[in-house]
PDB file of N, CA and C in Angstrom:
ATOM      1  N   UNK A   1       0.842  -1.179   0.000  1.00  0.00           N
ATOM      2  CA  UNK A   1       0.000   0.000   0.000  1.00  0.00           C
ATOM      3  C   UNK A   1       0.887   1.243   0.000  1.00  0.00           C
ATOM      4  N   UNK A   2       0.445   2.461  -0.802  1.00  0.00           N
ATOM      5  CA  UNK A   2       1.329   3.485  -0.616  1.00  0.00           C
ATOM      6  C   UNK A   2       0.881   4.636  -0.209  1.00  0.00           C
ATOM      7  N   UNK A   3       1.941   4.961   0.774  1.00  0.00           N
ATOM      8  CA  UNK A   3       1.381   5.951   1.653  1.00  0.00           C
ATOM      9  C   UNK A   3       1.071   7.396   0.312  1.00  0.00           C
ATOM     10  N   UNK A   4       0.648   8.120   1.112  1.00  0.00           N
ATOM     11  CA  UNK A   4       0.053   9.617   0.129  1.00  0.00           C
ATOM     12  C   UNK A   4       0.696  10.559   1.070  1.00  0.00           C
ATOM     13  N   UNK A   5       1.185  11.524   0.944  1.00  0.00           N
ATOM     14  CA  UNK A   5       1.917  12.729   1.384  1.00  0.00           C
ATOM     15  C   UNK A   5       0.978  13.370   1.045  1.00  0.00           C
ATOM     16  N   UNK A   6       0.114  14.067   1.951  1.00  0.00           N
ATOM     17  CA  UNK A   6      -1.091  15.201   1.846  1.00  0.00           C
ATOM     18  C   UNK A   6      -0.469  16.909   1.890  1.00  0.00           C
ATOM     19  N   UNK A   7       0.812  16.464   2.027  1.00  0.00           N
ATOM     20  CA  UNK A   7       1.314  18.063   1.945  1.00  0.00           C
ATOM     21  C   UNK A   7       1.762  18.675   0.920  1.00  0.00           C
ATOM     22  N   UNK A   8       2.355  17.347   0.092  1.00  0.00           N
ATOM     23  CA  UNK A   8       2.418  17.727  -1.311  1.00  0.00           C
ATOM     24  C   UNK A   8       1.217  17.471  -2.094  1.00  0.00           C
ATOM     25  N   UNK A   9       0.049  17.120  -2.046  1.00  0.00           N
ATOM     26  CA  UNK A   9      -1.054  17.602  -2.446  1.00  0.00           C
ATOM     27  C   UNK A   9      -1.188  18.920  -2.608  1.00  0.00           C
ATOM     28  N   UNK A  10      -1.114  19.308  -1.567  1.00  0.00           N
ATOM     29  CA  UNK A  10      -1.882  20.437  -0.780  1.00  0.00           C
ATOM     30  C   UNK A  10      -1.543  21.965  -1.501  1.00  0.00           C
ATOM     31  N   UNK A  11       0.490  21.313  -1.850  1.00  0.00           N
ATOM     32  CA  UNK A  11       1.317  22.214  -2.219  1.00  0.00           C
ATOM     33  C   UNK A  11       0.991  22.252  -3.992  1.00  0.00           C
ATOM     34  N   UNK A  12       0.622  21.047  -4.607  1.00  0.00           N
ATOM     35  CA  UNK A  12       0.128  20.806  -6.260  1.00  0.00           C
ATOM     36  C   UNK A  12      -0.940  21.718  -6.195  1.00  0.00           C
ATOM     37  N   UNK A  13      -2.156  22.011  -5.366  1.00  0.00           N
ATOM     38  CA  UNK A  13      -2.797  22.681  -5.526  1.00  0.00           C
ATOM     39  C   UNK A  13      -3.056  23.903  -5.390  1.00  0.00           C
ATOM     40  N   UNK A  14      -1.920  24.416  -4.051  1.00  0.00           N
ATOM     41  CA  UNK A  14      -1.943  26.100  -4.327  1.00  0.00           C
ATOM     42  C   UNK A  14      -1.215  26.231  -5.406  1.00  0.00           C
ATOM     43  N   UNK A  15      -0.351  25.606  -5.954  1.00  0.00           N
ATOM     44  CA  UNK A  15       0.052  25.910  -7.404  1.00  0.00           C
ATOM     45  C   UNK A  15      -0.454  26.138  -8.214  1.00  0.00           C
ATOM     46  N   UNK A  16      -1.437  25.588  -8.711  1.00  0.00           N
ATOM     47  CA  UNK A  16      -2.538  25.290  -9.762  1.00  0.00           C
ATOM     48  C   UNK A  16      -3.916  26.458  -9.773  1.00  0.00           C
ATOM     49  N   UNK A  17      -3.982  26.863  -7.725  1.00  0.00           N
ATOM     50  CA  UNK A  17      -4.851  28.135  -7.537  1.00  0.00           C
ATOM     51  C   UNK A  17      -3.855  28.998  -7.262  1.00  0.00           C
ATOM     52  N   UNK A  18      -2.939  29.630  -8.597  1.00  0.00           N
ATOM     53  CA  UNK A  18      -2.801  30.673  -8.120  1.00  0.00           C
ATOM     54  C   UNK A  18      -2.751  31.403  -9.091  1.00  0.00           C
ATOM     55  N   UNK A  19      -3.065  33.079  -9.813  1.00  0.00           N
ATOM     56  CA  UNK A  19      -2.795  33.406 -10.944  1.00  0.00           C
ATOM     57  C   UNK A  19      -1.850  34.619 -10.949  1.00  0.00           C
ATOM     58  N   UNK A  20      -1.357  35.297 -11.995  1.00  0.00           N
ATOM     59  CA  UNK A  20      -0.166  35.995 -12.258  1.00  0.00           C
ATOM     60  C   UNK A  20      -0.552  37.176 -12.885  1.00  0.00           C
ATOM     61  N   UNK A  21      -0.706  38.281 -12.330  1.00  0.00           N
ATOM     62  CA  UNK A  21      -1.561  39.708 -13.170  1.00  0.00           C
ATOM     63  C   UNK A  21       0.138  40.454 -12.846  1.00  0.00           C
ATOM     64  N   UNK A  22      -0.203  41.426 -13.519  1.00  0.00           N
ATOM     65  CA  UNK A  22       0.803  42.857 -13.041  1.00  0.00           C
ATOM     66  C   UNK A  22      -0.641  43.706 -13.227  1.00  0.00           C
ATOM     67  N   UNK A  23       0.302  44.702 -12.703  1.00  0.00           N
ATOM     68  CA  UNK A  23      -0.395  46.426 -12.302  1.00  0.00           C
ATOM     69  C   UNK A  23      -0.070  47.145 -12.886  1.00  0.00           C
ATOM     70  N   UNK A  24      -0.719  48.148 -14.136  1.00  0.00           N
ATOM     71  CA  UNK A  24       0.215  49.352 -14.458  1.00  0.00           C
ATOM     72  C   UNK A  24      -1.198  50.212 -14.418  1.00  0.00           C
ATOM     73  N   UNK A  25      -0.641  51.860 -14.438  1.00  0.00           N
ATOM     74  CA  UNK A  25      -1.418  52.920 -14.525  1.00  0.00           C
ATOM     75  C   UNK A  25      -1.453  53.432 -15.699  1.00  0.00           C
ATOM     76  N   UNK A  26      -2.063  53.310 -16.495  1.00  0.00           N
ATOM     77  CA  UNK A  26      -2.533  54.089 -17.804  1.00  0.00           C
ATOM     78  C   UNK A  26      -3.249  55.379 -18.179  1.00  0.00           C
ATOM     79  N   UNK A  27      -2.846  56.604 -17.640  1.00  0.00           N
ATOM     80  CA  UNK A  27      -3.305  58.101 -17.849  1.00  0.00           C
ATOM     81  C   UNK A  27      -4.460  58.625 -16.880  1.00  0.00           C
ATOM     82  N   UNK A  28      -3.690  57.487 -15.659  1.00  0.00           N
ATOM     83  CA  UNK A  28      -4.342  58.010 -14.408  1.00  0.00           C
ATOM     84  C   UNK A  28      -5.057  56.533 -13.877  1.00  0.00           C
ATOM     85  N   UNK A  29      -5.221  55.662 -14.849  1.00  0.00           N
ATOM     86  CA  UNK A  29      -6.699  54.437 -14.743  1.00  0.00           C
ATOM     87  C   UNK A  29      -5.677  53.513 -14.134  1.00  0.00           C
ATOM     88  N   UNK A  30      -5.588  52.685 -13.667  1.00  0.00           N
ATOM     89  CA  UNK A  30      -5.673  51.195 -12.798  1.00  0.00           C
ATOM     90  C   UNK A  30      -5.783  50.216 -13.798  1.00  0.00           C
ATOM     91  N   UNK A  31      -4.873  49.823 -14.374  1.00  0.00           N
ATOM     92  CA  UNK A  31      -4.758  48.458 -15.438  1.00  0.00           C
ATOM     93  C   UNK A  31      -4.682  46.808 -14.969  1.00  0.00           C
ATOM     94  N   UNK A  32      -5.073  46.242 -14.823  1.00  0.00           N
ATOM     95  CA  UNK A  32      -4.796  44.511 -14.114  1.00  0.00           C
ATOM     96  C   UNK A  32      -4.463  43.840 -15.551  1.00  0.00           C
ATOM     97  N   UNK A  33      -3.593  43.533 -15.683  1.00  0.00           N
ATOM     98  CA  UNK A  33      -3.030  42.601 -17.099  1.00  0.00           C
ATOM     99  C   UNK A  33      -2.772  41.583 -16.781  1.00  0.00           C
ATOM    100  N   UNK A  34      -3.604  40.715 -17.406  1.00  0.00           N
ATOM    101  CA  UNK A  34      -2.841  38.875 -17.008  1.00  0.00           C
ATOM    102  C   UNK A  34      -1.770  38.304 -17.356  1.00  0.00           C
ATOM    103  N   UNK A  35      -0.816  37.710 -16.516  1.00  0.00           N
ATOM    104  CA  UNK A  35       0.327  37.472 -16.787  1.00  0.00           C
ATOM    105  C   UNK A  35       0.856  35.739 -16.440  1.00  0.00           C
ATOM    106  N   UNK A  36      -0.469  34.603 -16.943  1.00  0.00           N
ATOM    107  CA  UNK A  36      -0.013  33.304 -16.923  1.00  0.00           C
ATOM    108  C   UNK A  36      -1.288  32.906 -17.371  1.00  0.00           C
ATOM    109  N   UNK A  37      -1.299  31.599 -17.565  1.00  0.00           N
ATOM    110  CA  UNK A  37      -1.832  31.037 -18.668  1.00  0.00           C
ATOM    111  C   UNK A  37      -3.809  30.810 -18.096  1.00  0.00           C
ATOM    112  N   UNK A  38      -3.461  30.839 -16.702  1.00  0.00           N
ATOM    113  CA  UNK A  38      -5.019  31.056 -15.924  1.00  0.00           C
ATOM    114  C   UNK A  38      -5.762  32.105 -16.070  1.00  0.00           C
ATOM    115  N   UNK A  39      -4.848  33.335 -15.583  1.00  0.00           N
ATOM    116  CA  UNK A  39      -5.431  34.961 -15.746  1.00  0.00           C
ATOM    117  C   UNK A  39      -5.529  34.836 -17.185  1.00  0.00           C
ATOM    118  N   UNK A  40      -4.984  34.879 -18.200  1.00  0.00           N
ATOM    119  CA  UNK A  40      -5.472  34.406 -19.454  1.00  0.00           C
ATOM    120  C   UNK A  40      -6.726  34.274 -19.798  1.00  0.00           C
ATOM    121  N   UNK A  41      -6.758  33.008 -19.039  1.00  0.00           N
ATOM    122  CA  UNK A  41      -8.127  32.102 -19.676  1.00  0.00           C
ATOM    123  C   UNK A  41      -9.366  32.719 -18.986  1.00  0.00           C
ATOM    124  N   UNK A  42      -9.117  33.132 -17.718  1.00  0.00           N
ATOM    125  CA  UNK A  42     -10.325  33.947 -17.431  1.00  0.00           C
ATOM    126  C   UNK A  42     -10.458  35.447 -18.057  1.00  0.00           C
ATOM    127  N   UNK A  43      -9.238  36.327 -18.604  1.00  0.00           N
ATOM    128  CA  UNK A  43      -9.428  37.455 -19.237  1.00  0.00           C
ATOM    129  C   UNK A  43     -10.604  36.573 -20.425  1.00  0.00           C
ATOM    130  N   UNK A  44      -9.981  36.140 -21.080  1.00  0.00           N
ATOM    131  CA  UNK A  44     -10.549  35.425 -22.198  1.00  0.00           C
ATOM    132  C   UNK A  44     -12.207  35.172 -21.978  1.00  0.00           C
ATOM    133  N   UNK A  45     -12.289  34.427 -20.954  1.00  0.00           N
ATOM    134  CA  UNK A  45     -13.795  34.527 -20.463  1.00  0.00           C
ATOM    135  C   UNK A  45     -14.589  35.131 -20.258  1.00  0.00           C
ATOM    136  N   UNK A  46     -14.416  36.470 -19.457  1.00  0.00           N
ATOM    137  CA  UNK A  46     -14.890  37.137 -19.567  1.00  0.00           C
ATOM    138  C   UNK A  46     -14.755  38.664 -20.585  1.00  0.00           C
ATOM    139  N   UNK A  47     -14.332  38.368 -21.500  1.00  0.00           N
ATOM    140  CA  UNK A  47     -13.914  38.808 -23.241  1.00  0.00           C
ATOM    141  C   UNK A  47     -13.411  40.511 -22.746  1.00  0.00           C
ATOM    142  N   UNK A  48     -12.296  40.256 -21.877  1.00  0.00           N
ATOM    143  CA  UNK A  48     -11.641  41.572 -21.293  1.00  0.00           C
ATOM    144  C   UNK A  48     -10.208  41.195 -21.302  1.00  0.00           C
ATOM    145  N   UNK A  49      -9.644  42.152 -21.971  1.00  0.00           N
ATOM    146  CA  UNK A  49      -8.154  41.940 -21.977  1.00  0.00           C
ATOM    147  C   UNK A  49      -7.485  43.062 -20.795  1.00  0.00           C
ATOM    148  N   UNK A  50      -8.284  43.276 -19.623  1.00  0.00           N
ATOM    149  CA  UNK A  50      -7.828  43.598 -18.484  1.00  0.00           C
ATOM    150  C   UNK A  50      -8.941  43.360 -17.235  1.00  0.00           C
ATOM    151  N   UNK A  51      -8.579  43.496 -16.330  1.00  0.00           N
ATOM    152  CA  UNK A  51      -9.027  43.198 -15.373  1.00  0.00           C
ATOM    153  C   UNK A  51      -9.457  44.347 -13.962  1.00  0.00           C
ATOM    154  N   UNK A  52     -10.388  44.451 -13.470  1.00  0.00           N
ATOM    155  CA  UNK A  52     -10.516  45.160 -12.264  1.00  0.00           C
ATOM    156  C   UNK A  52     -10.471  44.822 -10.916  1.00  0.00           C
ATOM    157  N   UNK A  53     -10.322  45.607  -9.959  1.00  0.00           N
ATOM    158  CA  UNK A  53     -10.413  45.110  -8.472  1.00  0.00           C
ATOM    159  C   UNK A  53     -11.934  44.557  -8.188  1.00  0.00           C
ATOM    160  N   UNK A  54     -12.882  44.943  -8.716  1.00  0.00           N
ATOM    161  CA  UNK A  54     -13.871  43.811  -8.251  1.00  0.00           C
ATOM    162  C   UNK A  54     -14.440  42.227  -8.982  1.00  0.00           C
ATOM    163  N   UNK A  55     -13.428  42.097 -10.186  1.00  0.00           N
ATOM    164  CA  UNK A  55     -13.428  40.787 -10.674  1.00  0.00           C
ATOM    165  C   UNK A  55     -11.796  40.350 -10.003  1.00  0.00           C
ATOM    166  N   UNK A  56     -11.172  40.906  -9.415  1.00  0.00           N
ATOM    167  CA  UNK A  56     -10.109  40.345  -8.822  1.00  0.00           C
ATOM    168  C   UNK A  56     -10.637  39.549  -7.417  1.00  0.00           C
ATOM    169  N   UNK A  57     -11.721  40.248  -6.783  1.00  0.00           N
ATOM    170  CA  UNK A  57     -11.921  39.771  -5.539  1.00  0.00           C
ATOM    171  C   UNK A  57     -13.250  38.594  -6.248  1.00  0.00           C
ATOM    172  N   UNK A  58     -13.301  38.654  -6.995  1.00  0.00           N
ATOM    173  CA  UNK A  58     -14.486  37.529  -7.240  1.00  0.00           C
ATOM    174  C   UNK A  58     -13.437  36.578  -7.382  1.00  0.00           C
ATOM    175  N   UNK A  59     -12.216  36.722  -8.325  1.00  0.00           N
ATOM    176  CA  UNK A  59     -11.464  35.530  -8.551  1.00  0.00           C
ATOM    177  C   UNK A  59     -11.150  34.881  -7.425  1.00  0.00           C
ATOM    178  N   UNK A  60     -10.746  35.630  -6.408  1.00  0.00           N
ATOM    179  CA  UNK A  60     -10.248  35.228  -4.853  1.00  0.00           C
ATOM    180  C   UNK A  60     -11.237  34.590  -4.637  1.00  0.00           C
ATOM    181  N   UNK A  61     -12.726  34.734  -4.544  1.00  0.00           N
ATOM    182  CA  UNK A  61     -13.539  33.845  -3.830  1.00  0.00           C
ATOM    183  C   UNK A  61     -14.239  32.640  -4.235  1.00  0.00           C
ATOM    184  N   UNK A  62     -13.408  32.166  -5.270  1.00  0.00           N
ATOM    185  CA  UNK A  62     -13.069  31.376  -5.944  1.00  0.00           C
ATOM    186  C   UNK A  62     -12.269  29.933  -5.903  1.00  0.00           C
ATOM    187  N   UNK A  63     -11.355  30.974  -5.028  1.00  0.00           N
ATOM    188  CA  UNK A  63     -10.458  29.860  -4.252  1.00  0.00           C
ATOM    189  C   UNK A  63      -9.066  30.051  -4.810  1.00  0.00           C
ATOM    190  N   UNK A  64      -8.833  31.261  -5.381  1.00  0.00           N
ATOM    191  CA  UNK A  64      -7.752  31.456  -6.269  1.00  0.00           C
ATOM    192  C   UNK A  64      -6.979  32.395  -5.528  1.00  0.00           C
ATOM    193  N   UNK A  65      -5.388  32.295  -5.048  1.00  0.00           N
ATOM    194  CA  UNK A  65      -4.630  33.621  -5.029  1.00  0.00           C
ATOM    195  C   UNK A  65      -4.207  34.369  -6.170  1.00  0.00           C
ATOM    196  N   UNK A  66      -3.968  35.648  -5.850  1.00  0.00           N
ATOM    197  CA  UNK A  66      -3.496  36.201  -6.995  1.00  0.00           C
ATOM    198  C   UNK A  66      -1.805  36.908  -6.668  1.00  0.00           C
ATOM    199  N   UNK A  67      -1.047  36.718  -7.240  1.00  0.00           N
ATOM    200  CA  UNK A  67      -0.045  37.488  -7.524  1.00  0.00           C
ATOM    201  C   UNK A  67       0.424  38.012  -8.310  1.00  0.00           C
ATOM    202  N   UNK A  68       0.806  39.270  -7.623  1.00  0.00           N
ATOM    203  CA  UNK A  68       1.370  40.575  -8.662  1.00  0.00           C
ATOM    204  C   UNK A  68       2.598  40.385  -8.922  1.00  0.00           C
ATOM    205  N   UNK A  69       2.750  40.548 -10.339  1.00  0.00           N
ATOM    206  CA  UNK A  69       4.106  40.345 -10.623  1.00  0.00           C
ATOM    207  C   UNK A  69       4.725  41.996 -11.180  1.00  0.00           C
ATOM    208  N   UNK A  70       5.871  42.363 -10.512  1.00  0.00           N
ATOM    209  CA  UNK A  70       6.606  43.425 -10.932  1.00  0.00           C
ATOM    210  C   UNK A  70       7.381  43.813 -12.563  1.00  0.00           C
ATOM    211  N   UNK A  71       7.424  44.028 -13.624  1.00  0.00           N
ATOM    212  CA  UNK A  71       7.995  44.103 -14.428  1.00  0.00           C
ATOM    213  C   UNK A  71       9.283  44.296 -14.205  1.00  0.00           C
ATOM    214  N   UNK A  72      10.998  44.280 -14.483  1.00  0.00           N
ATOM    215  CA  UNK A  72      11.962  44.454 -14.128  1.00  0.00           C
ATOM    216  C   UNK A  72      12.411  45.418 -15.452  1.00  0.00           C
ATOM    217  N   UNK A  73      12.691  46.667 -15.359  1.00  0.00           N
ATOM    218  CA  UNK A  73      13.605  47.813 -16.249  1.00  0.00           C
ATOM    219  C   UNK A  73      14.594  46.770 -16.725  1.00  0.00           C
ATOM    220  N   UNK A  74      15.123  47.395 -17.868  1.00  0.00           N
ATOM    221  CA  UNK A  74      16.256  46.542 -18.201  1.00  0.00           C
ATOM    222  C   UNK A  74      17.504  47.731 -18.102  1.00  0.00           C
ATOM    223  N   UNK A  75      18.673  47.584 -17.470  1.00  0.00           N
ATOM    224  CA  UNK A  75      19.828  47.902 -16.865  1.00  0.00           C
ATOM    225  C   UNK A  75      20.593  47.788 -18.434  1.00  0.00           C
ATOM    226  N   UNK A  76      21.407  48.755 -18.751  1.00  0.00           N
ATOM    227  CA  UNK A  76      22.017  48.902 -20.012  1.00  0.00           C
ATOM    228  C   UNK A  76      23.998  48.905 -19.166  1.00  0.00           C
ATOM    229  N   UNK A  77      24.578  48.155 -19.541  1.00  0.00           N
ATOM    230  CA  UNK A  77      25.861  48.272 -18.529  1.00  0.00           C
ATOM    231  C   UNK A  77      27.028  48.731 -19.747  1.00  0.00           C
ATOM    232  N   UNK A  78      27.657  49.071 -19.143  1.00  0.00           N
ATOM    233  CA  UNK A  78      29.071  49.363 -20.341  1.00  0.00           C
ATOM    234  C   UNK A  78      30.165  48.620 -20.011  1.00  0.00           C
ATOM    235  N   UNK A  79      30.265  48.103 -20.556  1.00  0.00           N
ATOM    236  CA  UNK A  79      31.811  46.831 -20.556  1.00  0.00           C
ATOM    237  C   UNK A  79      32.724  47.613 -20.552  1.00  0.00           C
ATOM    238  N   UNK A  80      33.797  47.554 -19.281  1.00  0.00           N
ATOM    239  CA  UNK A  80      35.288  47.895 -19.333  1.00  0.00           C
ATOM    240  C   UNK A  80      35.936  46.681 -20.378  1.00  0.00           C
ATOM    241  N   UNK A  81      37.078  47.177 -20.855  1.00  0.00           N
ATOM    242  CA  UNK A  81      38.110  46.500 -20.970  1.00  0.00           C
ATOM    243  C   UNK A  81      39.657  46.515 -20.429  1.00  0.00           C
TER     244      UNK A  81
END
């Protein structure tokens, strides 16, 4: 018989509930952009290629976390020789 590790369950599934937006401000407005293949599929669903804070908290009650992901600048360096 084989045992089951319920913690790595537990851990497959906050994986699976969790989705990936960023934040930007667009000429004053509050942008939610999906940024993985879930936030996606629900932009998609509900036929919005952005997102608001009160379909964010519906997603949450859902059973879904959400995380914000930061964009990173790109750093231009100059090579000594």
């Amino acid at each position: 018989m084989e045992i089951i590790n319920t913690n790595t369950i537990i851990e497959d599934l906050n994986k699976k509930l969790k989705i990936k937006v960023s934040i930007k401000t667009v000429y004053g407005v509050e942008r939610i952009y999906p940024k993985c293949k879930i936030s996606n599929s629900f932009s998609r669903l509900m036929r919005k290629k952005t997102f608001d804070r009160e379909e964010i908290q519906e997603i949450k009650t859902m059973g879904y976390s959400v995380e914000v992901v930061t964009e990173q600048l790109w750093q231009y360096r100059t090579w000594k020789k």
